[in-house]
N, C-alpha and C. Protein backbone atom coordinates (compact mmCIF):
# COMPACT_ATOMS: atom_id res chain seq x y z
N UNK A 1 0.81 -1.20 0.00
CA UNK A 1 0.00 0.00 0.00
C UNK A 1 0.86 1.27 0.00
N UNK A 2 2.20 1.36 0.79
CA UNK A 2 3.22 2.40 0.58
C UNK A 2 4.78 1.99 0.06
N UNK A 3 5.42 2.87 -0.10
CA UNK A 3 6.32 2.80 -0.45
C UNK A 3 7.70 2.81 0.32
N UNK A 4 7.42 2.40 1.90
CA UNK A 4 8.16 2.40 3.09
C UNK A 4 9.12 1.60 2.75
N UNK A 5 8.87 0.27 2.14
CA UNK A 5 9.67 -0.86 2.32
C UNK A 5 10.95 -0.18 1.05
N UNK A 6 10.25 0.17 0.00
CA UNK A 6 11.03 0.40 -0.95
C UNK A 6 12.37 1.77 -0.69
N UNK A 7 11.34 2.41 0.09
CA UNK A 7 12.49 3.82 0.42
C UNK A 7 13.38 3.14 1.55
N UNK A 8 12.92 2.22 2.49
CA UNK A 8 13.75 1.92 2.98
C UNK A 8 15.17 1.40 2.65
N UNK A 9 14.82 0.45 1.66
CA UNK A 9 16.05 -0.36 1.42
C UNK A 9 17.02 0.92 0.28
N UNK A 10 15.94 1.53 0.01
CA UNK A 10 16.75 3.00 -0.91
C UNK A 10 17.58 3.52 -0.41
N UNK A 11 17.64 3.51 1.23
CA UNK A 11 18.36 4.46 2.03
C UNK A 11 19.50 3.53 2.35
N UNK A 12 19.70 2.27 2.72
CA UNK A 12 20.77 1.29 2.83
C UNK A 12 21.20 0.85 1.64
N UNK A 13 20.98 1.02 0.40
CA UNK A 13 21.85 0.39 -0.69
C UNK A 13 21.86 2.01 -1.46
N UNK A 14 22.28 2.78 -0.73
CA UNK A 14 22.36 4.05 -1.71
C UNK A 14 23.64 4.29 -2.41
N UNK A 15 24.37 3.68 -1.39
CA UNK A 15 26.31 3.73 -1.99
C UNK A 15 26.33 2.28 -2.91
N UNK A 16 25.76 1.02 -2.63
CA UNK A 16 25.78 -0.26 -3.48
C UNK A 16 25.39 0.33 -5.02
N UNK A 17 24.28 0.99 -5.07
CA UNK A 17 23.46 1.13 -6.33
C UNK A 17 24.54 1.83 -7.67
N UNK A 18 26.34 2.45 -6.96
CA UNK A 18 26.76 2.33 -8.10
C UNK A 18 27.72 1.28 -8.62
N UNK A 19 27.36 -0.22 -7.68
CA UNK A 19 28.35 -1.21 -8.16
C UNK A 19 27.56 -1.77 -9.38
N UNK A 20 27.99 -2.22 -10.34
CA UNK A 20 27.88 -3.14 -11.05
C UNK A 20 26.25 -4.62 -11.09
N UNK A 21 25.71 -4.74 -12.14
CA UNK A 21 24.79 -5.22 -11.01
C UNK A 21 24.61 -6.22 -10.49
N UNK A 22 25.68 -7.30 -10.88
CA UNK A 22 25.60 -8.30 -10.49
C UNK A 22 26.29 -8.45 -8.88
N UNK A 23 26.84 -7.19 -8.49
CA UNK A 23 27.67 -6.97 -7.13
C UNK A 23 26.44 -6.21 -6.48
N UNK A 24 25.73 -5.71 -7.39
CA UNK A 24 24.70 -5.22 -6.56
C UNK A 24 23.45 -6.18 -6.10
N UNK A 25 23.28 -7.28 -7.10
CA UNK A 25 22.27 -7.88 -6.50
C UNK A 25 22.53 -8.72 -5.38
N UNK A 26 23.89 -8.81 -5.40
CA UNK A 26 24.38 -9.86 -4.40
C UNK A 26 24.63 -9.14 -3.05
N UNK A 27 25.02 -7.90 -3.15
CA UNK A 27 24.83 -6.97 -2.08
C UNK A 27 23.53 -6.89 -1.00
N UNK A 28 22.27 -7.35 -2.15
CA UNK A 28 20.84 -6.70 -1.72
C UNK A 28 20.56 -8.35 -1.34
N UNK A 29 20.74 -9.51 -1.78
CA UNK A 29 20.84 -10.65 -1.34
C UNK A 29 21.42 -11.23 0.33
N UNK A 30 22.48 -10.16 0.33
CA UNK A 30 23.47 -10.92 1.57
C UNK A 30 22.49 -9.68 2.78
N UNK A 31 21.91 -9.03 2.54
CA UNK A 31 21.64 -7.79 3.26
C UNK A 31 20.19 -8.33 3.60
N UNK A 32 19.14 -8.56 2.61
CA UNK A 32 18.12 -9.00 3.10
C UNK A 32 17.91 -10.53 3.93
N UNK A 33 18.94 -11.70 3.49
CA UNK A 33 19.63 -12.53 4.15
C UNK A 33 19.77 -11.93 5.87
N UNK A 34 20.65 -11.30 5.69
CA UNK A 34 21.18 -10.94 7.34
C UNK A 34 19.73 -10.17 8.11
N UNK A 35 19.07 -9.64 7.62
CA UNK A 35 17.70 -8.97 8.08
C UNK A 35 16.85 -10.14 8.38
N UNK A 36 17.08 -11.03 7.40
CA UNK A 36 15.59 -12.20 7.56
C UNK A 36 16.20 -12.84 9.26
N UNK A 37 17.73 -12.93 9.00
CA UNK A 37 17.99 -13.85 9.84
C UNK A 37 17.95 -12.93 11.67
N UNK A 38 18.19 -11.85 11.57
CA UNK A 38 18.11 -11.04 12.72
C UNK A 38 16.24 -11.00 13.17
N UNK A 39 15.64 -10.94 12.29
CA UNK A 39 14.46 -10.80 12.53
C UNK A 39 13.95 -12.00 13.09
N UNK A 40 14.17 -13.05 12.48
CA UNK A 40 13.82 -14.52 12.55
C UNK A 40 14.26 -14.78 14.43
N UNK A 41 15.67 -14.19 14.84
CA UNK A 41 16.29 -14.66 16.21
C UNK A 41 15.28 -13.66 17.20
N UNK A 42 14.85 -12.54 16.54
CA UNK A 42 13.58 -11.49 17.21
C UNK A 42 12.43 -12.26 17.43
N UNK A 43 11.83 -12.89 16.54
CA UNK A 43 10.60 -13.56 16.40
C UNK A 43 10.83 -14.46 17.61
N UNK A 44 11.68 -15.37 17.75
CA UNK A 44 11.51 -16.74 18.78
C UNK A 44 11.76 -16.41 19.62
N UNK A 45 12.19 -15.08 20.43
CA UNK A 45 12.59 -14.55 21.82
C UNK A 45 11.24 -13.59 22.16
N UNK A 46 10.10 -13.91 21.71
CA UNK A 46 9.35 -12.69 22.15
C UNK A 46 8.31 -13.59 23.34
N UNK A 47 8.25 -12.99 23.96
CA UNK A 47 7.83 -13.37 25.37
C UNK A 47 7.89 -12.32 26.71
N UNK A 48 7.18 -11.18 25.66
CA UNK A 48 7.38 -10.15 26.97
C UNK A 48 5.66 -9.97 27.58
N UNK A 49 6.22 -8.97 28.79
CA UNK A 49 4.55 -8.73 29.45
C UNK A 49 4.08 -7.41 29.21
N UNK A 50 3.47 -6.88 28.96
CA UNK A 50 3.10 -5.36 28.78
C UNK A 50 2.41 -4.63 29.51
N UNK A 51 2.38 -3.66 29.74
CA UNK A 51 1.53 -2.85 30.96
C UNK A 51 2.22 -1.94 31.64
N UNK A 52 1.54 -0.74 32.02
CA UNK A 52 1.59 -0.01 32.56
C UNK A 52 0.66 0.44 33.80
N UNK A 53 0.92 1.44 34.80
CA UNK A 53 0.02 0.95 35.55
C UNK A 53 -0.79 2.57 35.51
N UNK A 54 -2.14 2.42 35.71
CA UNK A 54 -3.13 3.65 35.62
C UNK A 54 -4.13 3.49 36.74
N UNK A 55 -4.84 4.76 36.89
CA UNK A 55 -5.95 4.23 37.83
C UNK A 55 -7.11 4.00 36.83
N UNK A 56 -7.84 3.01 36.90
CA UNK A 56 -9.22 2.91 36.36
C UNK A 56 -10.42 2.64 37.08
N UNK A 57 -11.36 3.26 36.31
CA UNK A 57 -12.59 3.60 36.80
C UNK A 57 -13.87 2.54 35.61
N UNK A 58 -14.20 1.69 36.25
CA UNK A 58 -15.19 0.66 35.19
C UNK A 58 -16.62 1.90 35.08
N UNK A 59 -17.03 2.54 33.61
CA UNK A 59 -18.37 2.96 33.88
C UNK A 59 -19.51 1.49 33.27
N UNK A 60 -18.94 0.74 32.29
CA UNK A 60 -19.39 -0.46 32.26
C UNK A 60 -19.08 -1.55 32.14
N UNK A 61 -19.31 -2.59 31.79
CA UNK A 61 -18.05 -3.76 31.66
C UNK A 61 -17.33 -3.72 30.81
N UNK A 62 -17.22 -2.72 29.80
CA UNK A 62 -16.75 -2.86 28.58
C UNK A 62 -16.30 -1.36 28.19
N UNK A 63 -16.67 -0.85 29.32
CA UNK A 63 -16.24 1.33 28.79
C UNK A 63 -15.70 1.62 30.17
N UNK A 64 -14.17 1.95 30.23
CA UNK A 64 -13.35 2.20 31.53
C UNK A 64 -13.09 3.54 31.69
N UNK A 65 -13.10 4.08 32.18
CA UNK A 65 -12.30 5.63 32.10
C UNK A 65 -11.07 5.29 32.84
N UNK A 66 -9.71 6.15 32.02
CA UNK A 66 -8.33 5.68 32.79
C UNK A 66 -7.71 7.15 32.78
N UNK A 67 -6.97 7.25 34.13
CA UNK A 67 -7.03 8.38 34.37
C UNK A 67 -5.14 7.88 34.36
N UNK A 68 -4.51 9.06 33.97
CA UNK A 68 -3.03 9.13 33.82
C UNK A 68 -2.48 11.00 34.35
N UNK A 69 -2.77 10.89 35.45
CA UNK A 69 -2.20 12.04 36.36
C UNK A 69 -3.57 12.90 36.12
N UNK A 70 -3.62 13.86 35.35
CA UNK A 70 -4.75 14.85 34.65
C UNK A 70 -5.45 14.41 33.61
N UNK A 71 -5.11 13.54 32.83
CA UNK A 71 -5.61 13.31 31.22
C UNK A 71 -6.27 12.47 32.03
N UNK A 72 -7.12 12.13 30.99
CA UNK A 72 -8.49 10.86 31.09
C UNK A 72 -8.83 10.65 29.89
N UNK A 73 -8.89 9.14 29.55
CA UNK A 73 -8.89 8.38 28.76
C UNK A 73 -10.09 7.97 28.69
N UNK A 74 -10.86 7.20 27.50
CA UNK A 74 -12.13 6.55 27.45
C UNK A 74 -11.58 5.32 26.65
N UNK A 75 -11.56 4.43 27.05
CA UNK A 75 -11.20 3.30 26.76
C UNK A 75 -13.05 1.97 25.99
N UNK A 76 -12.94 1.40 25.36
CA UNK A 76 -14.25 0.55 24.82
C UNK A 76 -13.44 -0.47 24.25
N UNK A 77 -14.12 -1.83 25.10
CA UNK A 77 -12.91 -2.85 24.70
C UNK A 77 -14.07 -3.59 23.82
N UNK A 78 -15.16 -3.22 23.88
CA UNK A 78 -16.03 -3.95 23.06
C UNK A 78 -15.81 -3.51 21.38
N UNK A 79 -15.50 -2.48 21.37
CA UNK A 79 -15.22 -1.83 19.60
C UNK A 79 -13.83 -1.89 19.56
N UNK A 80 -12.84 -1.75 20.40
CA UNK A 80 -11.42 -2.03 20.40
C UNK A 80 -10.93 -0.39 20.04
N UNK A 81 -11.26 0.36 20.95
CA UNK A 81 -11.20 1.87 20.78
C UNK A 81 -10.94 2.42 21.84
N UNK A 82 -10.05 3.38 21.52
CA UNK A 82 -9.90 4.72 22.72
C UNK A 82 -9.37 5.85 22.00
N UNK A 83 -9.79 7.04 23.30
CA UNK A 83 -9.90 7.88 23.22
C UNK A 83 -8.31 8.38 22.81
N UNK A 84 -7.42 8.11 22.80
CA UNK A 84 -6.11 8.35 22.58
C UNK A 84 -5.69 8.42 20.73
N UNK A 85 -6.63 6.95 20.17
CA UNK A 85 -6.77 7.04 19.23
C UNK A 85 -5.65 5.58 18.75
N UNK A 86 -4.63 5.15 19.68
CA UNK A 86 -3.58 4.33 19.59
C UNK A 86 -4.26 3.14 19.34
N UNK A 87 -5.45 2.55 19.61
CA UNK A 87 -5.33 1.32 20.14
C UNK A 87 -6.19 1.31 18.51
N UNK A 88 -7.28 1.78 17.61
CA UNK A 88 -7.82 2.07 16.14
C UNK A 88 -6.25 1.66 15.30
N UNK A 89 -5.78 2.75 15.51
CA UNK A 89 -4.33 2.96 14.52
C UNK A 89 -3.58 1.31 14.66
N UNK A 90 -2.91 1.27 15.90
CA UNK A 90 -2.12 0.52 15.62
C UNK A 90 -2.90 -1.35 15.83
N UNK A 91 -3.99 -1.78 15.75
CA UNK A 91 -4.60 -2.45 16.07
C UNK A 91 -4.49 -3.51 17.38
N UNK A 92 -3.49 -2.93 18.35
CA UNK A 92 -2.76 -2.91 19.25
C UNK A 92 -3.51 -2.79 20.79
N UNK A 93 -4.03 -3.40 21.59
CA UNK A 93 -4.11 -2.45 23.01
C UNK A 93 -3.33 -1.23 23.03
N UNK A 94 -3.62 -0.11 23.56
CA UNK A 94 -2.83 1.08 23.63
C UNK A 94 -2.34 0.76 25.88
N UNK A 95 -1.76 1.37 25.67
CA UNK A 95 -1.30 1.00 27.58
C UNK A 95 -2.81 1.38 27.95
N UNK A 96 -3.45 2.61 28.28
CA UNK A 96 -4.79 2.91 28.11
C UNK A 96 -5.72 1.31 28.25
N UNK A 97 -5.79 0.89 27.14
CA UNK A 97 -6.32 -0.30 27.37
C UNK A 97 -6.03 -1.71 27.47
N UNK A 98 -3.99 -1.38 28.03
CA UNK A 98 -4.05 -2.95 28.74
C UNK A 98 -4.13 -2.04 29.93
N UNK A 99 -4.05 -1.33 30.43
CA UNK A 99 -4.75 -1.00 31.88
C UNK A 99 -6.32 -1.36 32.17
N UNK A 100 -7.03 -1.51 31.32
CA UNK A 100 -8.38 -1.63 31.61
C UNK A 100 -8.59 -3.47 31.57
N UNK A 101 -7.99 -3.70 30.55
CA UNK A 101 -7.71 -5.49 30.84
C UNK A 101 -7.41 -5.82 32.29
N UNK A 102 -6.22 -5.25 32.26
CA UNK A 102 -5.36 -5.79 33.80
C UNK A 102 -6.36 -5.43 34.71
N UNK A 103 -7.41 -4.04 34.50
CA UNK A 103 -8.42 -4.14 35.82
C UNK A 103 -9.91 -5.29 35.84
N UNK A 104 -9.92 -5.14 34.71
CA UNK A 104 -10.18 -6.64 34.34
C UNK A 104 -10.31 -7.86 35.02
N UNK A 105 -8.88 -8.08 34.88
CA UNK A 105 -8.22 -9.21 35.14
C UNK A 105 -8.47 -10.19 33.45
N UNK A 106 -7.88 -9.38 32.59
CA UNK A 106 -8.50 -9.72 31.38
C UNK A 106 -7.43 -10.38 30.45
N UNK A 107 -7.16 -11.06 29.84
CA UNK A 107 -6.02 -11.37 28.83
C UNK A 107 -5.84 -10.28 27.68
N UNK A 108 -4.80 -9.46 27.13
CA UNK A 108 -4.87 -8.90 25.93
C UNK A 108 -4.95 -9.39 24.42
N UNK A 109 -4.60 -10.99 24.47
CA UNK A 109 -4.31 -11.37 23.45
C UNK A 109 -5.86 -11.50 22.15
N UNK A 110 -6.70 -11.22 22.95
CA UNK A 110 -7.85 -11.14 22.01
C UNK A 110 -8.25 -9.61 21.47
N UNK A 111 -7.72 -9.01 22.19
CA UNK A 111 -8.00 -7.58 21.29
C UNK A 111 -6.74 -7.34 20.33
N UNK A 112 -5.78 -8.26 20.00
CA UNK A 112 -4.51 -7.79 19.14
C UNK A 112 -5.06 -8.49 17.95
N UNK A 113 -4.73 -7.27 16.84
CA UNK A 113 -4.87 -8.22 15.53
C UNK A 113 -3.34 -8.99 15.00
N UNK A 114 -4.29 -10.32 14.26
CA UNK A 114 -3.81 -11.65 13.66
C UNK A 114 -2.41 -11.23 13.49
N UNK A 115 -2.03 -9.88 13.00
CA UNK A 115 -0.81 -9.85 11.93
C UNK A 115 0.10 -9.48 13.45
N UNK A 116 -0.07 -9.42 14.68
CA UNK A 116 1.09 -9.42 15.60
C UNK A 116 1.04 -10.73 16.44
N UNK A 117 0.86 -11.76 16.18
CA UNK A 117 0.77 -12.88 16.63
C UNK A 117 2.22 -13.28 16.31
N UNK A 118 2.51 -14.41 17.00
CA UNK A 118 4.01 -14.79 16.78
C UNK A 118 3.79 -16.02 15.71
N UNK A 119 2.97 -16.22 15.46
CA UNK A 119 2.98 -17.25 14.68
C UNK A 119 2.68 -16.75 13.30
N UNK A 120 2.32 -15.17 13.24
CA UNK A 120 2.55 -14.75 11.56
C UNK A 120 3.65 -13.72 11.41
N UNK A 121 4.03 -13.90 12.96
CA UNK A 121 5.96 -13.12 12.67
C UNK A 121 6.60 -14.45 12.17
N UNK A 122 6.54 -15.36 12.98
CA UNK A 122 7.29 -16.39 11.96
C UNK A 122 7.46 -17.16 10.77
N UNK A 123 5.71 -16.61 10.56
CA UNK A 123 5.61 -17.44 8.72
C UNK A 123 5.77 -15.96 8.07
N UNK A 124 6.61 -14.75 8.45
CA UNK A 124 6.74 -13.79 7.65
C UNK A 124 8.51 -14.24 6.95
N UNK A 125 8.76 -14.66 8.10
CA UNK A 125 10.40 -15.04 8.26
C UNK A 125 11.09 -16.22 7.84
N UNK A 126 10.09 -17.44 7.32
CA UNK A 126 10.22 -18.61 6.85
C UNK A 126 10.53 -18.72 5.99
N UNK A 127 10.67 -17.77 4.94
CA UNK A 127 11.32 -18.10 3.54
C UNK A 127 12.85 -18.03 3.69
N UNK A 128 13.43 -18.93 3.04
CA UNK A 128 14.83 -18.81 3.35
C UNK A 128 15.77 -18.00 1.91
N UNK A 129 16.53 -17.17 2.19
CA UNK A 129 16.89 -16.18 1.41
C UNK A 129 18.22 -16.85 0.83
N UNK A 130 17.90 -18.02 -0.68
CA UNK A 130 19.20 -18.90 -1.07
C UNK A 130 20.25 -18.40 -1.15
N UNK A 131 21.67 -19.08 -1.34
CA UNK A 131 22.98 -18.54 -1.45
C UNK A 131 22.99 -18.86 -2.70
N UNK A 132 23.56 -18.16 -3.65
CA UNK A 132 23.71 -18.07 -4.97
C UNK A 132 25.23 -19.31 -5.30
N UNK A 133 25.07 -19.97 -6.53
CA UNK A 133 26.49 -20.75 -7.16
C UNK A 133 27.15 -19.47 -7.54
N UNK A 134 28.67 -20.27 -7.53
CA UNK A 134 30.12 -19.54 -7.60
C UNK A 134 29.15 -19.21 -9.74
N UNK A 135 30.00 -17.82 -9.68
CA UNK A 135 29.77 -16.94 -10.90
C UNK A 135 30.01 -18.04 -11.77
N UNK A 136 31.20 -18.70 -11.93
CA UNK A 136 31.80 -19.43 -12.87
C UNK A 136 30.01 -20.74 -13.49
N UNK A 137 29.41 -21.10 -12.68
CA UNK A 137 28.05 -22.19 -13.13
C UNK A 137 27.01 -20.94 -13.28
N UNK A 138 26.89 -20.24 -13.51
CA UNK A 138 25.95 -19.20 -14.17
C UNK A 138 25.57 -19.40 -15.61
N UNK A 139 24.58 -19.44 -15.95
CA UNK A 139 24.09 -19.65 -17.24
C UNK A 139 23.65 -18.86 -17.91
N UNK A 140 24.60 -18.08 -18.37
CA UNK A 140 24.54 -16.87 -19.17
C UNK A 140 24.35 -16.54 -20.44
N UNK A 141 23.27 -15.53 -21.26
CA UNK A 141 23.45 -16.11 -22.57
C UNK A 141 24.45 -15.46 -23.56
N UNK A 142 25.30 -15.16 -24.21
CA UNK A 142 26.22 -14.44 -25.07
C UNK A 142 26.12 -13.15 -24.72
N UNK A 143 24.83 -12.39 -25.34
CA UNK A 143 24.75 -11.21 -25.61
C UNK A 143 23.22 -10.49 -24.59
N UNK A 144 23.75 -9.61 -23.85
CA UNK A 144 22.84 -8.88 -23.30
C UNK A 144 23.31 -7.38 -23.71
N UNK A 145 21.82 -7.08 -24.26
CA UNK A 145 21.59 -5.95 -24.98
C UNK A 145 21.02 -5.09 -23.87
N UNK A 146 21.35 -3.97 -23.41
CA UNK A 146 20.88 -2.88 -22.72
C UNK A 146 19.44 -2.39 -23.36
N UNK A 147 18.25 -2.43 -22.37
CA UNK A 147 16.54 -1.91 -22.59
C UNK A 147 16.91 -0.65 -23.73
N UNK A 148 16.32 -0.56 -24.80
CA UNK A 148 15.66 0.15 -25.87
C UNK A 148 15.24 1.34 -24.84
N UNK A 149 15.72 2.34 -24.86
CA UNK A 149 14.98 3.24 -24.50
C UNK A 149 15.19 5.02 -25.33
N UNK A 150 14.57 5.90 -24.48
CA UNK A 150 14.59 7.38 -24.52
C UNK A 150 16.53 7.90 -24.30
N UNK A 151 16.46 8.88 -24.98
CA UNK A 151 17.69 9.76 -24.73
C UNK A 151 18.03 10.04 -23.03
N UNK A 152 18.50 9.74 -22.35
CA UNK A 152 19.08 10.17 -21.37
C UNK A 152 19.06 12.00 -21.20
N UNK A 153 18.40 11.98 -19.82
CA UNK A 153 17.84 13.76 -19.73
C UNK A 153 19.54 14.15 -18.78
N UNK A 154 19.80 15.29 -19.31
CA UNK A 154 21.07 15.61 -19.13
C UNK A 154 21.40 16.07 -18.10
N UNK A 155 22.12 16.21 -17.19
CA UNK A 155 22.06 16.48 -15.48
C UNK A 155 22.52 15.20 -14.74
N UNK A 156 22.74 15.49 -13.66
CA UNK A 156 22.86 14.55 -12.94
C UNK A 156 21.71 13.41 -12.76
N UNK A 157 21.78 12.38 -12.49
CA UNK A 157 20.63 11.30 -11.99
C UNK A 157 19.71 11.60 -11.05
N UNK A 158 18.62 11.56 -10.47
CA UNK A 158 18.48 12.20 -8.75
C UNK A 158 18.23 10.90 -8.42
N UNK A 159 19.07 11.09 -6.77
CA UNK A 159 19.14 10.02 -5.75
C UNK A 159 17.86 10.46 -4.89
N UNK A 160 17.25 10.66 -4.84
CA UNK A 160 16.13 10.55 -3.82
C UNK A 160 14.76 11.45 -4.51
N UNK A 161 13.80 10.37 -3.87
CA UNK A 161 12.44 11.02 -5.09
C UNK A 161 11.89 12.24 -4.23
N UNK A 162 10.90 12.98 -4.63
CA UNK A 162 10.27 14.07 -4.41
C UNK A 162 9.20 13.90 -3.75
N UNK A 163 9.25 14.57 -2.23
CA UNK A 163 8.14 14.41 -1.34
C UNK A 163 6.58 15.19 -2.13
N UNK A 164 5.49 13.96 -1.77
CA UNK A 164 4.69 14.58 -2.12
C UNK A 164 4.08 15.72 -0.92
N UNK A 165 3.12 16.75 -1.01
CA UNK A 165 2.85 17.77 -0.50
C UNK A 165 2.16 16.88 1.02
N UNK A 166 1.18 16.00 1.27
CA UNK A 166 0.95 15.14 2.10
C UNK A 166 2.09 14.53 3.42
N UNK A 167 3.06 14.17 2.09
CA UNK A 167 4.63 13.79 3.54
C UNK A 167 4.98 14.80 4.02
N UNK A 168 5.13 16.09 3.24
CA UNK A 168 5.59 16.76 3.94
C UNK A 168 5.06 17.23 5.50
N UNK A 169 3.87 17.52 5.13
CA UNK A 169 2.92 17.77 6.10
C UNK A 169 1.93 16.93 6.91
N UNK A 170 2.44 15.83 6.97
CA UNK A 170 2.00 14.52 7.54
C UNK A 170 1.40 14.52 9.01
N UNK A 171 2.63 15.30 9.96
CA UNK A 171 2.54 15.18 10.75
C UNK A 171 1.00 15.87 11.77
N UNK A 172 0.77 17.45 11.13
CA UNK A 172 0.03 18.16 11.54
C UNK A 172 -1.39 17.28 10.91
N UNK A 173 -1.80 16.75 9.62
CA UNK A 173 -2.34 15.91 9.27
C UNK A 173 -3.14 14.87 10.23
N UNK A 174 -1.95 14.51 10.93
CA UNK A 174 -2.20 13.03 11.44
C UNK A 174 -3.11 13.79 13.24
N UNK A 175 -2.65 14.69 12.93
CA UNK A 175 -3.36 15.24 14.52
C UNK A 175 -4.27 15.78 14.07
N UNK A 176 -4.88 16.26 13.49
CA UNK A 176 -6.48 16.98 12.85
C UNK A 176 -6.92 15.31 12.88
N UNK A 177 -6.81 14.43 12.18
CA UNK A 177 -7.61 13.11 12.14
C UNK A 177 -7.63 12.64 13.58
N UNK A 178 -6.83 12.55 14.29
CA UNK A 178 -6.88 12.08 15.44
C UNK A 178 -7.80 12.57 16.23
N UNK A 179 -8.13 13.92 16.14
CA UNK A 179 -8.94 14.88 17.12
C UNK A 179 -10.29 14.77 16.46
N UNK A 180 -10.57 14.38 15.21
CA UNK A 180 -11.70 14.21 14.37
C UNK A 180 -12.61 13.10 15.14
N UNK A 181 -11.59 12.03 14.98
CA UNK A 181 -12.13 10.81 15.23
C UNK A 181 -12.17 10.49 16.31
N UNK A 182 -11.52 11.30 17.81
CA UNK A 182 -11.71 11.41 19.16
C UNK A 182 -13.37 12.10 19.50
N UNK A 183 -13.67 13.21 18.85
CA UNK A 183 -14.73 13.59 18.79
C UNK A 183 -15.66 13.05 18.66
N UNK A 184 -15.85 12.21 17.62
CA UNK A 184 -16.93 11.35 16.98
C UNK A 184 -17.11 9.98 17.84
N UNK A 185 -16.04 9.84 18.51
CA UNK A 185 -15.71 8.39 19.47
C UNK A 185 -16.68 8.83 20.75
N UNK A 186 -16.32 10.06 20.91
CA UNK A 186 -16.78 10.54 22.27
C UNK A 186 -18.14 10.48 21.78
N UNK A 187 -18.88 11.68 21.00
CA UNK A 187 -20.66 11.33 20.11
C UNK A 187 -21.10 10.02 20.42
N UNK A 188 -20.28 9.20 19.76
CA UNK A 188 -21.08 7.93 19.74
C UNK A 188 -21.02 6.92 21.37
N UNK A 189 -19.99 7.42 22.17
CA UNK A 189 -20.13 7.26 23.44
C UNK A 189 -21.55 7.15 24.12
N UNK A 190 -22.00 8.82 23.86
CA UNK A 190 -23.00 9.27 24.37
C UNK A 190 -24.18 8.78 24.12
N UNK A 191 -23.98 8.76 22.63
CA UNK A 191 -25.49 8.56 21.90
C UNK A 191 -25.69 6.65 22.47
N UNK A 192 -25.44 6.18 22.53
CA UNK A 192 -24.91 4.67 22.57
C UNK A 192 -25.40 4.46 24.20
């Protein structure tokens, strides 16, 4: 859906991209290799506990108010929502609402979605990233002809693409929606 993964690896193979390309693919080979495999030793060590501690206030079995010094939170574990806006976004309990579990006495693992389970971190990580044969058993054919193309535009190349008007301003963005949809959370609180 974005282009994260791609800018990412843009930003670590930015000095590779003027080797050659067969040094380059092997570059982007040994690199995503070492990532699968760091990630993979991440995946089988996860076994942590989460929580923070808040005061909470049950207004029903399922709508907590959590209070964090001055702020106050509205927590709804029945829609998987709060007032913070964290727990929508990242499909995640937000601390907010593993505080309301833990008053509970509730497990979190049913309000997390499928894709943070450890068992689809590890079938993310299961493909194994092959080691290539020595150059010499390569099956190469005579003649490789460089893509048919357009005249080359004169200037330098550009190394990094052009923010659209949105990234730039992402951030202020992301807080107008947040306060949108806090509003409307709270409405339907009421009305409900």
């Amino acid at each position: 859906m974005t282009s994260n993964i791609a800018e990412s690896l843009n930003v670590v193979t930015k000095d590779a991209r003027e080797l050659p390309i067969v040094e380059l693919l092997e570059y982007m080979r040994t690199l995503l290799k070492r990532w699968t495999n760091e990630k993979l030793l991440k995946a089988n060590g996860t076994f942590t506990y989460l929580g923070i501690k808040f005061k909470v206030r049950a207004s029903t079995d399922y709508i907590h108010t959590v209070l964090d010094g001055v702020r106050r939170y509205i927590v709804c574990l029945e829609n998987k929502r709060c007032s913070c806006g964290q727990f929508q976004l990242d499909e995640l309990p937000c601390p907010h609402a593993l505080a309301a579990l833990r008053h509970k006495d509730e497990s979190y693992e049913q309000y997390c979605s499928p894709y943070y389970t450890r068992e689809s971190l590890l079938r993310t990580y299961e493909i194994p990233v092959n080691p290539l044969l020595d150059e010499s058993k390569w099956n190469m054919p005579e003649v490789v002809n460089p893509p048919s193309g357009g005249k080359r535009q004169p200037g330098r190349p550009q190394k990094q693409r052009y923010k659209i008007y949105d990234e730039v301003n992402q951030r202020s963005t992301r807080f107008y929606v947040a306060t949108a949809e806090y509003k409307v959370f709270c409405i339907e609180l009421v009305l409900s």
